[in-house]
PDB file of N, CA and C in Angstrom:
ATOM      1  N   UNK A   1     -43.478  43.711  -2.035  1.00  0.00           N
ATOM      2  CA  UNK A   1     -43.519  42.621  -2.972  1.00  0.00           C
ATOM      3  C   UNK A   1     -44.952  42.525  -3.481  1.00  0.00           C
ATOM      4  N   UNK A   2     -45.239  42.590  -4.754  1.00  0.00           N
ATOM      5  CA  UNK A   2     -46.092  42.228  -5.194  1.00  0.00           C
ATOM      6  C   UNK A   2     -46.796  41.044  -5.367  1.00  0.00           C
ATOM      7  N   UNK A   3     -48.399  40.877  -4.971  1.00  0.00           N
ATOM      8  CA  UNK A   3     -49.708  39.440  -4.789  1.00  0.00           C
ATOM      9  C   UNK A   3     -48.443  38.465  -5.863  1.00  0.00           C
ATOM     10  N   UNK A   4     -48.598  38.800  -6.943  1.00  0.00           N
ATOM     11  CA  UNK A   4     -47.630  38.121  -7.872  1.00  0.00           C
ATOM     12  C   UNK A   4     -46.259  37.367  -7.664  1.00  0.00           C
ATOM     13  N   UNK A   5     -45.747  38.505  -7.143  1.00  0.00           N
ATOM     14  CA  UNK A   5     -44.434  37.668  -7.108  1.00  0.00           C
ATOM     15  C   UNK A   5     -44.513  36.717  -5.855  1.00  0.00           C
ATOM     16  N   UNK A   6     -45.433  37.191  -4.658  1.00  0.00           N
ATOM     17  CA  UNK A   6     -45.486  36.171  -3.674  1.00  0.00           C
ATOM     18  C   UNK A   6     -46.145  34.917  -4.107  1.00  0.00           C
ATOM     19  N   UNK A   7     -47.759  34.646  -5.119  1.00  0.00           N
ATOM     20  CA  UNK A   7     -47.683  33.372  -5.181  1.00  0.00           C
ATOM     21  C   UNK A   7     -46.653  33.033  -6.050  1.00  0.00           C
ATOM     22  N   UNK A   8     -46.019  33.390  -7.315  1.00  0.00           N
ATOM     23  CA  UNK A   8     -44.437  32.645  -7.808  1.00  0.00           C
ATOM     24  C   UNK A   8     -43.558  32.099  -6.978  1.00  0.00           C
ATOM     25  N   UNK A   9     -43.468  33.091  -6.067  1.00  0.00           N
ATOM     26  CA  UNK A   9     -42.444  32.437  -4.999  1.00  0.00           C
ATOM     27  C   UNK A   9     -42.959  32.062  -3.874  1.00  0.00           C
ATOM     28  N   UNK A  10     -43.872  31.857  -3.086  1.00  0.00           N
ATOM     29  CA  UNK A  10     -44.062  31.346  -1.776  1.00  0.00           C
ATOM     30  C   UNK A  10     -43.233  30.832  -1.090  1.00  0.00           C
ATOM     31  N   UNK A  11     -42.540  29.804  -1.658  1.00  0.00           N
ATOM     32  CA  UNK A  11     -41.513  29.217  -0.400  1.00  0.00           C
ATOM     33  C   UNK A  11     -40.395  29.920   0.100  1.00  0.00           C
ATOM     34  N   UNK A  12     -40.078  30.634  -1.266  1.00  0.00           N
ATOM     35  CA  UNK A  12     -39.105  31.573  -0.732  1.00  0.00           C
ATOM     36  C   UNK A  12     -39.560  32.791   0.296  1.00  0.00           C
ATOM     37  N   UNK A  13     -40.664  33.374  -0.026  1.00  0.00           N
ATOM     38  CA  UNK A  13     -41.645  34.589   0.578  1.00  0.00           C
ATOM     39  C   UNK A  13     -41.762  33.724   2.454  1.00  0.00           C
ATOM     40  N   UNK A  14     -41.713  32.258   2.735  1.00  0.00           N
ATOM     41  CA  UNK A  14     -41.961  31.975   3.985  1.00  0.00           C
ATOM     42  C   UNK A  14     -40.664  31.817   4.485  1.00  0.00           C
ATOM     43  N   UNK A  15     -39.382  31.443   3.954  1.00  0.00           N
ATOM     44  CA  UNK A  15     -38.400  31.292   4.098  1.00  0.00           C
ATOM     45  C   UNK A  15     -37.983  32.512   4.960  1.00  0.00           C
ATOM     46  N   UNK A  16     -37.961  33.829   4.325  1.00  0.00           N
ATOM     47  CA  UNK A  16     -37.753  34.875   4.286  1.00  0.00           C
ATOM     48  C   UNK A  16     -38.606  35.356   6.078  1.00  0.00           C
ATOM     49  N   UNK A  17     -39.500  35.183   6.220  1.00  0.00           N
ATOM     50  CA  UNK A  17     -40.346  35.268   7.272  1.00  0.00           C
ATOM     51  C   UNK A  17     -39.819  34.298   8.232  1.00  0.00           C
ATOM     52  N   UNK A  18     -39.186  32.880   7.746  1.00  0.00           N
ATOM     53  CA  UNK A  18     -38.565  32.096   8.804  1.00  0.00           C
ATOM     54  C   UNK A  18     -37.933  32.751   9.568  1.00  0.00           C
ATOM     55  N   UNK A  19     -37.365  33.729   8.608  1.00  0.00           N
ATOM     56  CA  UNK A  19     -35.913  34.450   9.000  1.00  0.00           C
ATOM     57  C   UNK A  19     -35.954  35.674   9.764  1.00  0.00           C
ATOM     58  N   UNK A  20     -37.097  35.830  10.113  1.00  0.00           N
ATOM     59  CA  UNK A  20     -37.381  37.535  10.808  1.00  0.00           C
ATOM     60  C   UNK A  20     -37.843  38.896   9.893  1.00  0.00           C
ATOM     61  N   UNK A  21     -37.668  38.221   8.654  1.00  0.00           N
ATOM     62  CA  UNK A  21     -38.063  39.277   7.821  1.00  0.00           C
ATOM     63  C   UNK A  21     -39.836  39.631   7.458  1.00  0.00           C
ATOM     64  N   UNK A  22     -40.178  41.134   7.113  1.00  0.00           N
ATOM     65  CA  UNK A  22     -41.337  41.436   7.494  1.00  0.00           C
ATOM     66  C   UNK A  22     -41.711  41.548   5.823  1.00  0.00           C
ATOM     67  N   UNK A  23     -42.346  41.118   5.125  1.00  0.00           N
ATOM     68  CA  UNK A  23     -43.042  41.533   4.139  1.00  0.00           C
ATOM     69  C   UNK A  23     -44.130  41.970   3.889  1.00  0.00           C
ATOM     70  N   UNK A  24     -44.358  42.917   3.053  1.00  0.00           N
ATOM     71  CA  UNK A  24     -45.621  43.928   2.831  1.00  0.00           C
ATOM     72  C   UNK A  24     -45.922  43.603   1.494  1.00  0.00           C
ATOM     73  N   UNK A  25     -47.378  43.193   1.313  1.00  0.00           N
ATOM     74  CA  UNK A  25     -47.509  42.499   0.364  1.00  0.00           C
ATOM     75  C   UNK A  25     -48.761  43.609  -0.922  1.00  0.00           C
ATOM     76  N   UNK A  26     -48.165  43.938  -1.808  1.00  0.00           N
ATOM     77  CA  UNK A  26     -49.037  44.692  -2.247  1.00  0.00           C
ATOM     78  C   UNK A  26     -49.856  44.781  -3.847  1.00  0.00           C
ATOM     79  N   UNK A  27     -50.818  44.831  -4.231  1.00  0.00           N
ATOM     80  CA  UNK A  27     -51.558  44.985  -5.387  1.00  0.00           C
ATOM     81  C   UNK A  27     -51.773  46.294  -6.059  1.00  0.00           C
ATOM     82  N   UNK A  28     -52.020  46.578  -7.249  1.00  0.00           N
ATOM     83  CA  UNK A  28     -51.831  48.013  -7.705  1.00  0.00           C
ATOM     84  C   UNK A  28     -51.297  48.838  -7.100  1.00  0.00           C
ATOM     85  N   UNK A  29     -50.181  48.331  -6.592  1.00  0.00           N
ATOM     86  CA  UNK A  29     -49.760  49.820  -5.852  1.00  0.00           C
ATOM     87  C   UNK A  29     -50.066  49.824  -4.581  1.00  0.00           C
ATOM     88  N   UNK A  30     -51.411  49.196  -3.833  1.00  0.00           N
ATOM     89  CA  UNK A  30     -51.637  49.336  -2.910  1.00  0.00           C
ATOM     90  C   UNK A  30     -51.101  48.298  -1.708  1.00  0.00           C
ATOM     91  N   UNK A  31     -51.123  48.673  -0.536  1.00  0.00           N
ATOM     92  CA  UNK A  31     -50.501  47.770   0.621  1.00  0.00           C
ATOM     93  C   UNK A  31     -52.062  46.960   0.558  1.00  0.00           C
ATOM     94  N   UNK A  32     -51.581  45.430   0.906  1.00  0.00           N
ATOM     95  CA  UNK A  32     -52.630  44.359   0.649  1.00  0.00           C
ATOM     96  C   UNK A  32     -52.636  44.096   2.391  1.00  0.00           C
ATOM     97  N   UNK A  33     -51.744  43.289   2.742  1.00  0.00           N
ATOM     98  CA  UNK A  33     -51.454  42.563   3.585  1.00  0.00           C
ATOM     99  C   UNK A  33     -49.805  42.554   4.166  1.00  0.00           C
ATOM    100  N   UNK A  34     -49.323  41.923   5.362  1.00  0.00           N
ATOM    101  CA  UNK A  34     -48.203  41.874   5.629  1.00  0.00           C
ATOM    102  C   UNK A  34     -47.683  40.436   6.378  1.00  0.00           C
ATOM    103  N   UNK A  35     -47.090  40.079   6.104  1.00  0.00           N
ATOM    104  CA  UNK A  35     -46.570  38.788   6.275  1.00  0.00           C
ATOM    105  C   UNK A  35     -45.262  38.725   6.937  1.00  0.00           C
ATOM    106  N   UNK A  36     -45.081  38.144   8.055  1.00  0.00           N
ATOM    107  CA  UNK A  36     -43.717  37.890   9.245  1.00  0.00           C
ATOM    108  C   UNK A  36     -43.682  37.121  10.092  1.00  0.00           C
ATOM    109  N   UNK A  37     -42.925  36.951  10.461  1.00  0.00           N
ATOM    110  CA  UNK A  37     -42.699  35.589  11.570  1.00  0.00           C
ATOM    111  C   UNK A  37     -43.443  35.719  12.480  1.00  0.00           C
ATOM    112  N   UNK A  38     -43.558  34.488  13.259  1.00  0.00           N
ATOM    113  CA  UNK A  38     -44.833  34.551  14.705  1.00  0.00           C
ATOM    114  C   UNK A  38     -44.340  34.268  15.714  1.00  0.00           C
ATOM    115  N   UNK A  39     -44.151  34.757  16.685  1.00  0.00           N
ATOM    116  CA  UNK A  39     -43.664  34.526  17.814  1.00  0.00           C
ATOM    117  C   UNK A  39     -43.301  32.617  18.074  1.00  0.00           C
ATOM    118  N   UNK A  40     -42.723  32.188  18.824  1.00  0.00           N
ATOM    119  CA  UNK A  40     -42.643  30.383  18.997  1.00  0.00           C
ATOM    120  C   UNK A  40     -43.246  30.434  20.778  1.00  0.00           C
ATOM    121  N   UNK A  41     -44.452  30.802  20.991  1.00  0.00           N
ATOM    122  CA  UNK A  41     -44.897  30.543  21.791  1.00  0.00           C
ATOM    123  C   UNK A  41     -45.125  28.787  22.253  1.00  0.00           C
ATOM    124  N   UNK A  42     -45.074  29.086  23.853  1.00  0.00           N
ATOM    125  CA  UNK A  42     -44.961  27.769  24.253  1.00  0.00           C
ATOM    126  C   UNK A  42     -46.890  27.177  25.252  1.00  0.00           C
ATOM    127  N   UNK A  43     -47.453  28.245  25.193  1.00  0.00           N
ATOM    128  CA  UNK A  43     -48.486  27.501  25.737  1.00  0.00           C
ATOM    129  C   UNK A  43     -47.976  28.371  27.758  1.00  0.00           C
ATOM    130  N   UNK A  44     -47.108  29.166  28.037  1.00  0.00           N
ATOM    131  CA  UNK A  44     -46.583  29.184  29.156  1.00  0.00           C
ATOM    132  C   UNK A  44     -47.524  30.967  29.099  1.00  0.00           C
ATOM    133  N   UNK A  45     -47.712  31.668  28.427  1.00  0.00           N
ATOM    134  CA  UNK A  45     -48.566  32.941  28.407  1.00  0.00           C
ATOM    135  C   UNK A  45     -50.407  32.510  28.616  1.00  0.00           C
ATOM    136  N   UNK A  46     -51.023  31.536  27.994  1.00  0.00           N
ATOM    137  CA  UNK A  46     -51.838  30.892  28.284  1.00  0.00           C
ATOM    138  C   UNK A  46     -52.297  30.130  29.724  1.00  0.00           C
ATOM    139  N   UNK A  47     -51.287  29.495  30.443  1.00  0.00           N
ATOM    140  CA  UNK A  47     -50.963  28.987  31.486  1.00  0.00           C
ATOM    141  C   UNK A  47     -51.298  29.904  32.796  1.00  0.00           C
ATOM    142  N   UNK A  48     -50.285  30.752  32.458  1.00  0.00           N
ATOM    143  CA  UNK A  48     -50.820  32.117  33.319  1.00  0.00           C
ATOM    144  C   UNK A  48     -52.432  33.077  33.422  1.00  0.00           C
ATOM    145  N   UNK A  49     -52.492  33.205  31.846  1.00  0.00           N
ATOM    146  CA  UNK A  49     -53.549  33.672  32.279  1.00  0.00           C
ATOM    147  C   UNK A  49     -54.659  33.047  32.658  1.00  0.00           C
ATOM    148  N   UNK A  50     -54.688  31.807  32.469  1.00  0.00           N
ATOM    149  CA  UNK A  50     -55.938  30.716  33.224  1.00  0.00           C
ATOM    150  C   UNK A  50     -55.807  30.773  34.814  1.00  0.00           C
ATOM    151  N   UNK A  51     -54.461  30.632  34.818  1.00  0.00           N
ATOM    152  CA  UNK A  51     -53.803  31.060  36.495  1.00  0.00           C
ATOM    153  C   UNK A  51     -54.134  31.997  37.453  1.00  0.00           C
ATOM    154  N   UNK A  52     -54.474  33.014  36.813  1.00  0.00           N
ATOM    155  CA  UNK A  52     -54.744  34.393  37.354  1.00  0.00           C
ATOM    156  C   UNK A  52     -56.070  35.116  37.115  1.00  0.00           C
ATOM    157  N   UNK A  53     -56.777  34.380  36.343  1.00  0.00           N
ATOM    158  CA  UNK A  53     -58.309  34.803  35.684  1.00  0.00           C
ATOM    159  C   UNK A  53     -59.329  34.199  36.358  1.00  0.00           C
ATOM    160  N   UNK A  54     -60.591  34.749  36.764  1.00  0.00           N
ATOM    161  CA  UNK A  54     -61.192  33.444  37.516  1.00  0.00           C
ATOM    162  C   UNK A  54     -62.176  33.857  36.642  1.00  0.00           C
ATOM    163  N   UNK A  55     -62.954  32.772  36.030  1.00  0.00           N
ATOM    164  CA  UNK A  55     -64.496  32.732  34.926  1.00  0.00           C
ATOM    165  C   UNK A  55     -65.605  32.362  35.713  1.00  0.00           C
ATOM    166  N   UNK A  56     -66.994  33.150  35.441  1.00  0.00           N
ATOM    167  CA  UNK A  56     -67.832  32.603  35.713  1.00  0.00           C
ATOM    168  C   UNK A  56     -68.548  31.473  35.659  1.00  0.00           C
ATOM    169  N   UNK A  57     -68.747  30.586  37.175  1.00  0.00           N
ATOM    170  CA  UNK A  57     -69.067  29.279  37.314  1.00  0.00           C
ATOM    171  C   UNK A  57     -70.206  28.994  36.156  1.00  0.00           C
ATOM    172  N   UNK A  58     -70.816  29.745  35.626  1.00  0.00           N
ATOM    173  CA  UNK A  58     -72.200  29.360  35.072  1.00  0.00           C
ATOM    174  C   UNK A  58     -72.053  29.630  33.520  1.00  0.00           C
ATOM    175  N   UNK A  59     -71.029  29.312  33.250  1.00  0.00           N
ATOM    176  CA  UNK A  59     -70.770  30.030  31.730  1.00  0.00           C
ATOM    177  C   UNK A  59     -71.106  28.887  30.899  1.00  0.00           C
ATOM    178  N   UNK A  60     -70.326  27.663  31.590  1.00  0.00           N
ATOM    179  CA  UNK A  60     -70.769  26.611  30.556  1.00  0.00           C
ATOM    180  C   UNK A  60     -72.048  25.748  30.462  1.00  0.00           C
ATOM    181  N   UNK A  61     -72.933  26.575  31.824  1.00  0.00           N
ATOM    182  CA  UNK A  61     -74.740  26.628  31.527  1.00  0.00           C
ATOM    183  C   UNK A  61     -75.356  27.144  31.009  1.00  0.00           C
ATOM    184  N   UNK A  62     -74.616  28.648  30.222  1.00  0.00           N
ATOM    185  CA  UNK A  62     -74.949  29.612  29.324  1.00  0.00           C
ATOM    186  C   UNK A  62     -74.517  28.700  28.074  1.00  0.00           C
ATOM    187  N   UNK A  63     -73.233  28.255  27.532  1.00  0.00           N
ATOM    188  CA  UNK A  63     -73.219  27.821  26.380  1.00  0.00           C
ATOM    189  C   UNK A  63     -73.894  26.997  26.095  1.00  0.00           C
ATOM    190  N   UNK A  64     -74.452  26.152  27.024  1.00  0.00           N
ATOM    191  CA  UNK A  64     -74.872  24.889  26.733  1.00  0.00           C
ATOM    192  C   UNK A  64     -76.633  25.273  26.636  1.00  0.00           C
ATOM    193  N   UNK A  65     -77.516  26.546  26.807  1.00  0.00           N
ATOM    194  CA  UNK A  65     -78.643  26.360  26.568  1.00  0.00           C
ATOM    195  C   UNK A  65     -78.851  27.363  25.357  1.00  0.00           C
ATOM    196  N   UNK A  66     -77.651  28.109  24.705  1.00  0.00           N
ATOM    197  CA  UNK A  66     -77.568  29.184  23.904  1.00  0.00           C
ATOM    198  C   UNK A  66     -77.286  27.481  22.491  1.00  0.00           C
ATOM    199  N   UNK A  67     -76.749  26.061  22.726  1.00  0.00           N
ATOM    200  CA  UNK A  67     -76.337  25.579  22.057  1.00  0.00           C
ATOM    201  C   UNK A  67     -77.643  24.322  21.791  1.00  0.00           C
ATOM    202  N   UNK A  68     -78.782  24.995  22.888  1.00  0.00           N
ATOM    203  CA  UNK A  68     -80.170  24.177  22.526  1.00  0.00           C
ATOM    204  C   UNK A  68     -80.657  24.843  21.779  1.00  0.00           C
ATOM    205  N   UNK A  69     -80.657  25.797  21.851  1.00  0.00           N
ATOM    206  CA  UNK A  69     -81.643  27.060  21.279  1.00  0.00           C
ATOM    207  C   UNK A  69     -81.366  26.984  19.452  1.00  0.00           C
ATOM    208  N   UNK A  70     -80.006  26.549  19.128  1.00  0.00           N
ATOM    209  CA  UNK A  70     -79.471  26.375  17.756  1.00  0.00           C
ATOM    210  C   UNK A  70     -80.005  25.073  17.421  1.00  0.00           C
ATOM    211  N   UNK A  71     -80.211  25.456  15.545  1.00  0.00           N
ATOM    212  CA  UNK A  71     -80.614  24.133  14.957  1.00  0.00           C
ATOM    213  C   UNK A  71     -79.433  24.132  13.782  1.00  0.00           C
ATOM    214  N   UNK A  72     -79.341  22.327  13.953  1.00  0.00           N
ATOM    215  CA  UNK A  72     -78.380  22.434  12.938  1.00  0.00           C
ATOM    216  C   UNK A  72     -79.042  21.310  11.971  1.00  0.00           C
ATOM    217  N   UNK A  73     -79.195  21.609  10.437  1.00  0.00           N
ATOM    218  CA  UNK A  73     -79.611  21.013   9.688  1.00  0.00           C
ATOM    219  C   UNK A  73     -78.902  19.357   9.606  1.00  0.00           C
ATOM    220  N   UNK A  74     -77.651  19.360   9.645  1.00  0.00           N
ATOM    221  CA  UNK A  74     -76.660  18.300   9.353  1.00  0.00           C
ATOM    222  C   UNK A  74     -77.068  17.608  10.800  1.00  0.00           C
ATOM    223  N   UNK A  75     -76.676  17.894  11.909  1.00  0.00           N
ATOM    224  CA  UNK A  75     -77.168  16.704  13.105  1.00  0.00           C
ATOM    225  C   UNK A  75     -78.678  16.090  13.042  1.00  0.00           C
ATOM    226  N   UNK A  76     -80.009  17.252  12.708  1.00  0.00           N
ATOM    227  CA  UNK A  76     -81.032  17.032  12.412  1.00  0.00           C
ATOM    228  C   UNK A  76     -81.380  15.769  11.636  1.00  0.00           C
ATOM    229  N   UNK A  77     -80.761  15.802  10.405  1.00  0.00           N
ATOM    230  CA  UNK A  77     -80.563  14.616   9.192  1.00  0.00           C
ATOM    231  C   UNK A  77     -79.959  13.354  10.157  1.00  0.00           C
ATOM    232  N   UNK A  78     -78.873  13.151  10.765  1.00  0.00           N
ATOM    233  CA  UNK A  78     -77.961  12.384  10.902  1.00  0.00           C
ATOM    234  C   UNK A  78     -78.583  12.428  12.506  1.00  0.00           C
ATOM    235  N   UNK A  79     -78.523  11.515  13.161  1.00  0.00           N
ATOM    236  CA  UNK A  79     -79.160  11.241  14.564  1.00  0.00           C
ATOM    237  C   UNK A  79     -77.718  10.917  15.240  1.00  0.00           C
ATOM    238  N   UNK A  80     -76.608  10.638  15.014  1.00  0.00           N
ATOM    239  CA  UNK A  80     -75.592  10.198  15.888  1.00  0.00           C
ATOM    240  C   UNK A  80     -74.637  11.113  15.280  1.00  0.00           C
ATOM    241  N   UNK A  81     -75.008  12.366  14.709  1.00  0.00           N
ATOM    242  CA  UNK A  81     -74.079  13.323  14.420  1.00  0.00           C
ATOM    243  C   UNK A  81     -73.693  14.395  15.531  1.00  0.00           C
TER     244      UNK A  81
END
């Protein structure tokens, strides 16, 4: 299906993907992109792997001095940002 006809049709183009169908979305001729349904994950593949993974205790002492080290113009300006 052509960039074109997918924005004309979009709702139909997601409809279609509701449905299991895989679309290949293409411009001059060429393959652009591809568009299809997404799994209906429940958060239960996530669950597990937190379950079974163990992270280093000190990671969120790493983010947190890698997140001093950054300047941000917008909090800078704004004091309770």
């Amino acid at each position: 299906m052509t960039a074109t006809e997918v924005s004309r049709n979009f709702a139909s183009v997601l409809d279609m993907a509701e449905h299991g169908e895989t679309i290949v979305i293409t411009r001059g001729g060429r393959r652009l992109a591809t568009l299809g349904p997404t799994s209906a994950g429940n958060g239960a593949a996530l669950k597990e792997f937190f379950a079974t993974h163990h992270f280093d205790e000190s990671f969120a002492d790493d983010v947190a001095a890698v997140r001093d080290l950054l300047t941000d113009e917008v909090s800078a300006s704004w004091p309770d940002a």
